[in-house]
C-alpha atoms as a PDB file:
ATOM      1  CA  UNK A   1      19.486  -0.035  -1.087  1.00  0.00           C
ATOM      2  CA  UNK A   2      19.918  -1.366   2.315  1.00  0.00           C
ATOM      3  CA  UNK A   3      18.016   2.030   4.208  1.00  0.00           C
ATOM      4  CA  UNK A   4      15.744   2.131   1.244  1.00  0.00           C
ATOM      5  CA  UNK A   5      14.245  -1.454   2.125  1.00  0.00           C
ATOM      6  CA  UNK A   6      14.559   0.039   6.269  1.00  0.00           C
ATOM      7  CA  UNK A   7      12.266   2.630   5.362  1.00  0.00           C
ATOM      8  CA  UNK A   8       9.638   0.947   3.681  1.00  0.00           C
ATOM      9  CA  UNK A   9       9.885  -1.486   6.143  1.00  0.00           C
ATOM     10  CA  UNK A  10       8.795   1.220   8.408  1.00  0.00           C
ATOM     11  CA  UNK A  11       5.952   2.324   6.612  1.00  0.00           C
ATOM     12  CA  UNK A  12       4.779  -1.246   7.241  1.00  0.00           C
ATOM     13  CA  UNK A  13       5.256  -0.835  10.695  1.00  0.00           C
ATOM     14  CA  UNK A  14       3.158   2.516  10.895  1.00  0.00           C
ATOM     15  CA  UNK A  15       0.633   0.957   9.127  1.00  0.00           C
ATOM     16  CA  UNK A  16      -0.197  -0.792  12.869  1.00  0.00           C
ATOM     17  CA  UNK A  17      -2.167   3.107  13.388  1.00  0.00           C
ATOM     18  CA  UNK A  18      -4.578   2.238  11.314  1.00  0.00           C
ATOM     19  CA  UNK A  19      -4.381  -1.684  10.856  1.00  0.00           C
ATOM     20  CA  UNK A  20      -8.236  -3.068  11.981  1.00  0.00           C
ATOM     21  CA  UNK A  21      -9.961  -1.035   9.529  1.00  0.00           C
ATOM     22  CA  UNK A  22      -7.059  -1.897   6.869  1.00  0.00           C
ATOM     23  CA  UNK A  23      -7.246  -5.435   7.685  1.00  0.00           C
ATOM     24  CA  UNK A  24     -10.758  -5.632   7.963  1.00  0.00           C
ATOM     25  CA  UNK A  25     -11.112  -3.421   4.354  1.00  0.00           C
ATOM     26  CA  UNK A  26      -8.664  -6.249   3.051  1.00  0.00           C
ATOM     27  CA  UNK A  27     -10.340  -9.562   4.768  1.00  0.00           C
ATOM     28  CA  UNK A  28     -13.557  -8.485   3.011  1.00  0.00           C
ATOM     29  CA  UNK A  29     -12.018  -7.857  -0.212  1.00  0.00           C
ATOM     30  CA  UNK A  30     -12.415  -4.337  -0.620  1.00  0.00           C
ATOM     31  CA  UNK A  31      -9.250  -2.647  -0.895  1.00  0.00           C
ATOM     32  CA  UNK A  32      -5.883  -3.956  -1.983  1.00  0.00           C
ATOM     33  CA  UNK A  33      -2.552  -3.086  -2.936  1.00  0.00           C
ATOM     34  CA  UNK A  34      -2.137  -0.918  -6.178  1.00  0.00           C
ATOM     35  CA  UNK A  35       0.532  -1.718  -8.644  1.00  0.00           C
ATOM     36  CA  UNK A  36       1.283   2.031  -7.685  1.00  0.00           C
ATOM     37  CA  UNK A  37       2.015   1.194  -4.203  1.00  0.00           C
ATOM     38  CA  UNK A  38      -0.909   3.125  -3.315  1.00  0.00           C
ATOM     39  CA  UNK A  39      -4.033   1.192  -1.723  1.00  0.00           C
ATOM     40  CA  UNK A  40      -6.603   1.356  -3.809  1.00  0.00           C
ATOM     41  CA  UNK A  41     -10.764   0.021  -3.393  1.00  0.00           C
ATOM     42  CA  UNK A  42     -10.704  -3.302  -5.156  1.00  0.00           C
ATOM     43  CA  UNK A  43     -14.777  -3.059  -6.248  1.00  0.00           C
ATOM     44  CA  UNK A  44     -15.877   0.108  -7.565  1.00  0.00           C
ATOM     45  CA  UNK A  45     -17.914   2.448  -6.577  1.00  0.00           C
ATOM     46  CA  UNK A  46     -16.466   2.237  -3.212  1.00  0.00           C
ATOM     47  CA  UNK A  47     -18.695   3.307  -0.422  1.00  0.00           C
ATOM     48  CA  UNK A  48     -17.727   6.321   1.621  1.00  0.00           C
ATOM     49  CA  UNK A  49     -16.100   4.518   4.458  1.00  0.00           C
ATOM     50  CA  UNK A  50     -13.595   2.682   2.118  1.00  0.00           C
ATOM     51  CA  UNK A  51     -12.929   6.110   0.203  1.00  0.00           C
ATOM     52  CA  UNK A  52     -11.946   7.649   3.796  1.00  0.00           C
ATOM     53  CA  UNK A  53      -9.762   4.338   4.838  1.00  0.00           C
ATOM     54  CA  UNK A  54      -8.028   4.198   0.887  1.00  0.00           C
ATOM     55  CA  UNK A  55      -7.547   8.087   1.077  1.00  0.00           C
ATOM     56  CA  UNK A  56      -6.363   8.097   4.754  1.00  0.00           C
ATOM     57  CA  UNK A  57      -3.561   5.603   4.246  1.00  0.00           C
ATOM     58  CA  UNK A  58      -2.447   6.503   1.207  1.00  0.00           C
ATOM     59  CA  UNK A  59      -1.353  10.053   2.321  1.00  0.00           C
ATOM     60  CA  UNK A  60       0.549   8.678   4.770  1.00  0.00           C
ATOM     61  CA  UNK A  61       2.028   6.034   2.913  1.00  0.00           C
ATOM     62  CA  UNK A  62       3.167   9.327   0.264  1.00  0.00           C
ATOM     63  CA  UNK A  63       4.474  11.272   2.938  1.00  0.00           C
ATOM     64  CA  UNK A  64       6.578   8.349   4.193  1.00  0.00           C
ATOM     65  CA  UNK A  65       7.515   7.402   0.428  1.00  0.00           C
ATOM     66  CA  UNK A  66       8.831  11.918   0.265  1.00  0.00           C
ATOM     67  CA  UNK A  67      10.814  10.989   3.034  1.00  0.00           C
ATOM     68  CA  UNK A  68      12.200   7.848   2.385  1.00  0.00           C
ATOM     69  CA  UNK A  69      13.101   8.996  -1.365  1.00  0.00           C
ATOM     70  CA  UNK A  70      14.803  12.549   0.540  1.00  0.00           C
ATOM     71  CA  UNK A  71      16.745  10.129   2.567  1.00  0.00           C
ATOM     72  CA  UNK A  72      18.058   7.399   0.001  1.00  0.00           C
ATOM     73  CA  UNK A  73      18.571   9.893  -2.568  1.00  0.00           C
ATOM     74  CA  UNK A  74      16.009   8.189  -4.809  1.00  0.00           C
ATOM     75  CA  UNK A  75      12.354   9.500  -6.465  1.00  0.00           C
ATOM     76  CA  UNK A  76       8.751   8.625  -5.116  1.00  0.00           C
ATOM     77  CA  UNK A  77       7.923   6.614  -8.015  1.00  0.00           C
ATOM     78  CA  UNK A  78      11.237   4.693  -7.182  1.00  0.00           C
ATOM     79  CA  UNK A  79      10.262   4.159  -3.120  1.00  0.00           C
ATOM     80  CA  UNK A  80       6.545   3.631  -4.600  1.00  0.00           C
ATOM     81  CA  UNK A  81       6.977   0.760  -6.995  1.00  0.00           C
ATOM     82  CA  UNK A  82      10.017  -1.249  -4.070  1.00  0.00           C
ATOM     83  CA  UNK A  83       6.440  -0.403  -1.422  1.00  0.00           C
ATOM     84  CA  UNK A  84       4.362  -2.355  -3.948  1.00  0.00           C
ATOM     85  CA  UNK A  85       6.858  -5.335  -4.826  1.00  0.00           C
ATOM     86  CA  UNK A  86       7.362  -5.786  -0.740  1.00  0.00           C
ATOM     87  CA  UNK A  87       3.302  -5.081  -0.339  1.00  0.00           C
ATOM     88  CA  UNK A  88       2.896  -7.886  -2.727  1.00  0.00           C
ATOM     89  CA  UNK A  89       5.341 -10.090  -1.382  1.00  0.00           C
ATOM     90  CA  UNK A  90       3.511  -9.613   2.150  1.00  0.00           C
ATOM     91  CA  UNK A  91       0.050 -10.149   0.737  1.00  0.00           C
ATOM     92  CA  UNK A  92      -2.127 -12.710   2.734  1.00  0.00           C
ATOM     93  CA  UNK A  93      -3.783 -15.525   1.222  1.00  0.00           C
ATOM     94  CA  UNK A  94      -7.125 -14.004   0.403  1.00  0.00           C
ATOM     95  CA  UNK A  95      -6.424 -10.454   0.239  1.00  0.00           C
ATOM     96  CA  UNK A  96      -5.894  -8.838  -3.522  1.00  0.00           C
ATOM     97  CA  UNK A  97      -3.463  -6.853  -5.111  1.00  0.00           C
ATOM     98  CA  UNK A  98      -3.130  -5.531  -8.411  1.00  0.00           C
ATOM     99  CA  UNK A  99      -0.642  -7.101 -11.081  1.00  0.00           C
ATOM    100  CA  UNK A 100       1.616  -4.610 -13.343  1.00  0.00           C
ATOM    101  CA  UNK A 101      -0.799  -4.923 -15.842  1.00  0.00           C
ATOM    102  CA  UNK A 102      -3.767  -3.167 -13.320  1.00  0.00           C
ATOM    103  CA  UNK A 103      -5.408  -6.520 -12.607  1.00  0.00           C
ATOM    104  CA  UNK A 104      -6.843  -7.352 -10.012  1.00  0.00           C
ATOM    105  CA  UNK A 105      -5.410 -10.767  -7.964  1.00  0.00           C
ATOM    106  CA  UNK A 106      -6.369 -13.068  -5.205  1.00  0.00           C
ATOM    107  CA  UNK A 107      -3.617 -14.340  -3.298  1.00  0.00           C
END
């Protein structure tokens, strides 16, 4: 459990790459955090630019989730859900997220 919670602590650290369009995306309440662990565009249809930013982090974030769930002997959807619970836990005041039920939520 203990290098499972390292290594999605690490995706949050990569996440720096690409953190002033995610932030901004977030700030103006267009993307948030997917009860999938995914990030996901909070109003729909989402305009181009937010389909690039949602689909550029979230194949990193699944290629980080592979490894992590090769490394802790685990499954994606197992790495996925601890991202989301720790994504949630991390959300700012402001930004949204989605509940287990698919709602959306301002924190």
């Amino acid at each position: 459990m203990k290098r499972l919670l390292a290594a999605i602590l690490l995706v949050f650290a990569m996440q720096g790459a690409w953190a002033i369009g995610l932030q901004e995306a977030k700030a103006q309440g267009l993307v948030g955090e997917a009860k999938t662990g995914y990030l996901a565009a909070v109003q729909t249809p989402a305009s181009a630019e937010v389909k690039a930013l949602v689909s550029s982090v979230n194949a990193k974030r699944k290629a980080q989730f592979e490894r992590t769930a090769g490394k802790t002997n685990t499954t994606v959807p197992q790495v996925a859900n601890r991202f989301y619970e720790l994504a949630v836990q991390k959300t700012r005041p402001g930004h949204y997220y989605q509940d287990r039920n698919g709602r959306w939520k301002k924190k």
